[in-house]
C-alpha atoms as a PDB file:
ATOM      1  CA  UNK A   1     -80.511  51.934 105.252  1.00  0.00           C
ATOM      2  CA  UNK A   2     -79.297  48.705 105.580  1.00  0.00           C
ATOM      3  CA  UNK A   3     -75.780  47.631 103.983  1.00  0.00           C
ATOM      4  CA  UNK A   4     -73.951  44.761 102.316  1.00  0.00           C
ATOM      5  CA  UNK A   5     -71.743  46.951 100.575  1.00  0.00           C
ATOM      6  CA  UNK A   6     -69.535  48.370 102.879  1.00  0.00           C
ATOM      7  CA  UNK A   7     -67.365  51.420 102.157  1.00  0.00           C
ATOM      8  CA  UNK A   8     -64.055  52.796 104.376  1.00  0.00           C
ATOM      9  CA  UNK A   9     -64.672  55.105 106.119  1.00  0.00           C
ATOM     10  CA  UNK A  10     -68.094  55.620 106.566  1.00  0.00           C
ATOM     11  CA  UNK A  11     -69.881  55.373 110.118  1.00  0.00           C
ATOM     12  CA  UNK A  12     -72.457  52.192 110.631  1.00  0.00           C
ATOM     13  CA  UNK A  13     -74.690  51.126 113.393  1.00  0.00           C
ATOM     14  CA  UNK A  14     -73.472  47.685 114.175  1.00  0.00           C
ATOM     15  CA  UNK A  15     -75.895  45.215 115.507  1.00  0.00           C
ATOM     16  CA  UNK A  16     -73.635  42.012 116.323  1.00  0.00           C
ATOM     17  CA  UNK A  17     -75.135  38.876 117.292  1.00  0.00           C
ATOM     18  CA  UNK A  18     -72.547  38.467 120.316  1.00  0.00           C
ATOM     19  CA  UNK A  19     -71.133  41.845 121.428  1.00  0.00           C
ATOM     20  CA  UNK A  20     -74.484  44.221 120.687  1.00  0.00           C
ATOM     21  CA  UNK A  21     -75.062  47.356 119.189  1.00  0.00           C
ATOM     22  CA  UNK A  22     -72.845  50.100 118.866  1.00  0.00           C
ATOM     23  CA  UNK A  23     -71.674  52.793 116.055  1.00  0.00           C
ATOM     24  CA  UNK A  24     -68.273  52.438 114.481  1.00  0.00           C
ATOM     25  CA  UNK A  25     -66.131  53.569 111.534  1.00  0.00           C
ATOM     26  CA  UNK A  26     -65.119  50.915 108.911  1.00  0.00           C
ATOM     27  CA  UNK A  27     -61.301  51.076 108.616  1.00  0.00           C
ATOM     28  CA  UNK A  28     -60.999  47.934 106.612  1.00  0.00           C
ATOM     29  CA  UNK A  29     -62.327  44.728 105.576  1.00  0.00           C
ATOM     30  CA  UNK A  30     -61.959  41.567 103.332  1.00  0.00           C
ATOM     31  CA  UNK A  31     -65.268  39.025 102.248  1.00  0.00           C
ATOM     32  CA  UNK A  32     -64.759  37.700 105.982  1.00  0.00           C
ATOM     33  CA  UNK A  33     -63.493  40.617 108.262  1.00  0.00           C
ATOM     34  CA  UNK A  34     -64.201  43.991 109.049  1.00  0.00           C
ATOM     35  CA  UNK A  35     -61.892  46.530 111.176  1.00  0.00           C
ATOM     36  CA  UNK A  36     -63.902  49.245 112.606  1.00  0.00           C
ATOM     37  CA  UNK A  37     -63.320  51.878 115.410  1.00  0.00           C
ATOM     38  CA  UNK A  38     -65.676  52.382 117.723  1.00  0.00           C
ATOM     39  CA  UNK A  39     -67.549  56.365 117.922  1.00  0.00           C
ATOM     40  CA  UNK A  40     -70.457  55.333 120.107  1.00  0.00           C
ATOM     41  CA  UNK A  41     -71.566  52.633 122.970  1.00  0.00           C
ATOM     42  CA  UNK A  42     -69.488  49.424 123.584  1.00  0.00           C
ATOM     43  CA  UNK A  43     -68.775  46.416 122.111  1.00  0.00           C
ATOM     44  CA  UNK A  44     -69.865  43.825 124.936  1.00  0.00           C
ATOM     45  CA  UNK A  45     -67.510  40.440 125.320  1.00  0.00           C
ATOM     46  CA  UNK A  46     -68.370  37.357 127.382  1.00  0.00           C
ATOM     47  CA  UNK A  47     -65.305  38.411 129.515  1.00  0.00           C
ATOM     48  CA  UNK A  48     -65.020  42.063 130.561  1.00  0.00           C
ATOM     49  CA  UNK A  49     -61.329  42.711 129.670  1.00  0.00           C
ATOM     50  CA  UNK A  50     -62.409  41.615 126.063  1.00  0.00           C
ATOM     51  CA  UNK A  51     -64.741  44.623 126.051  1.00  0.00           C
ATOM     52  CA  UNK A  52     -64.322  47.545 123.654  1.00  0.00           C
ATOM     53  CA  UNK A  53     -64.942  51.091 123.937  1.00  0.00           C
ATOM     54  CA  UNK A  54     -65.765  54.617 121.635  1.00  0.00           C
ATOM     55  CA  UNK A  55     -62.009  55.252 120.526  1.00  0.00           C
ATOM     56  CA  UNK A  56     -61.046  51.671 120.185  1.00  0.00           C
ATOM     57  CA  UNK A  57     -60.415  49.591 117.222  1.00  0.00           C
ATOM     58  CA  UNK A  58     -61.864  45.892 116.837  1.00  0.00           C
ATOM     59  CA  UNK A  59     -61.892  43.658 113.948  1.00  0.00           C
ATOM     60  CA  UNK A  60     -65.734  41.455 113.949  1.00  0.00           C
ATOM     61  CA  UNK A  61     -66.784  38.857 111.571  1.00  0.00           C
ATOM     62  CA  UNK A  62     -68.953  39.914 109.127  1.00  0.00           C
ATOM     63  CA  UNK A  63     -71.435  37.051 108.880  1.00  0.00           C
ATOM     64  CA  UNK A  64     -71.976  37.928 113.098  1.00  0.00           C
ATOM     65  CA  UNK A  65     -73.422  41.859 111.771  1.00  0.00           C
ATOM     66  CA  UNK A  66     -75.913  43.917 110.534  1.00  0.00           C
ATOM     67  CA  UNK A  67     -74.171  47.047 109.325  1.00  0.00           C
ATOM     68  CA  UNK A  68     -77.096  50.074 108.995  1.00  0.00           C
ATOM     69  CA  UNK A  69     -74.933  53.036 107.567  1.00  0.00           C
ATOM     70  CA  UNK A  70     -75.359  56.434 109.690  1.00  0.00           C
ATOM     71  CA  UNK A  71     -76.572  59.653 107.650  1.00  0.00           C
ATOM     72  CA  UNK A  72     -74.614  62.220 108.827  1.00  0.00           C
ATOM     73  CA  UNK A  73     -76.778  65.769 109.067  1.00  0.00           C
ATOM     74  CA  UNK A  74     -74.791  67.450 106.590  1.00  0.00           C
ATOM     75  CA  UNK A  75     -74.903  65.039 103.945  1.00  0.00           C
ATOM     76  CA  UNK A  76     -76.728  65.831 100.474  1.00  0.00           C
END
């Protein structure tokens, strides 16, 4: 399921139009931003030490993103 509405704390496959796909928490976010930590796969830069990793937090535009919320197995 695809999502415009957001919520903390919940985990997302990101598909960014620069850095790629990857799965990451939402820790935060305003109408512009969005803080996330990433739980799976990397976030890709155009320079390697601007890559980020599983563990890692970043903060992405949200106009650059498709956020497709996870369903966790034990979820009702």
């Amino acid at each position: 399921m695809e999502s415009n509405n957001l919520e903390i704390g919940k985990e997302y496959l990101i598909t960014h139009n620069r850095r790629g796909k990857f799965q990451a928490i939402v820790k935060g976010f305003n109408s512009e931003w969005v803080t996330i930590e990433i739980t799976k796969g990397k976030a890709g830069a155009a320079l390697e030490y601007n890559e980020r990793f599983a563990g890692e937090e970043l903060t992405v535009r949200k106009g650059f993103c498709r956020f497709s919320e996870i369903q966790t197995a034990n979820a009702a």
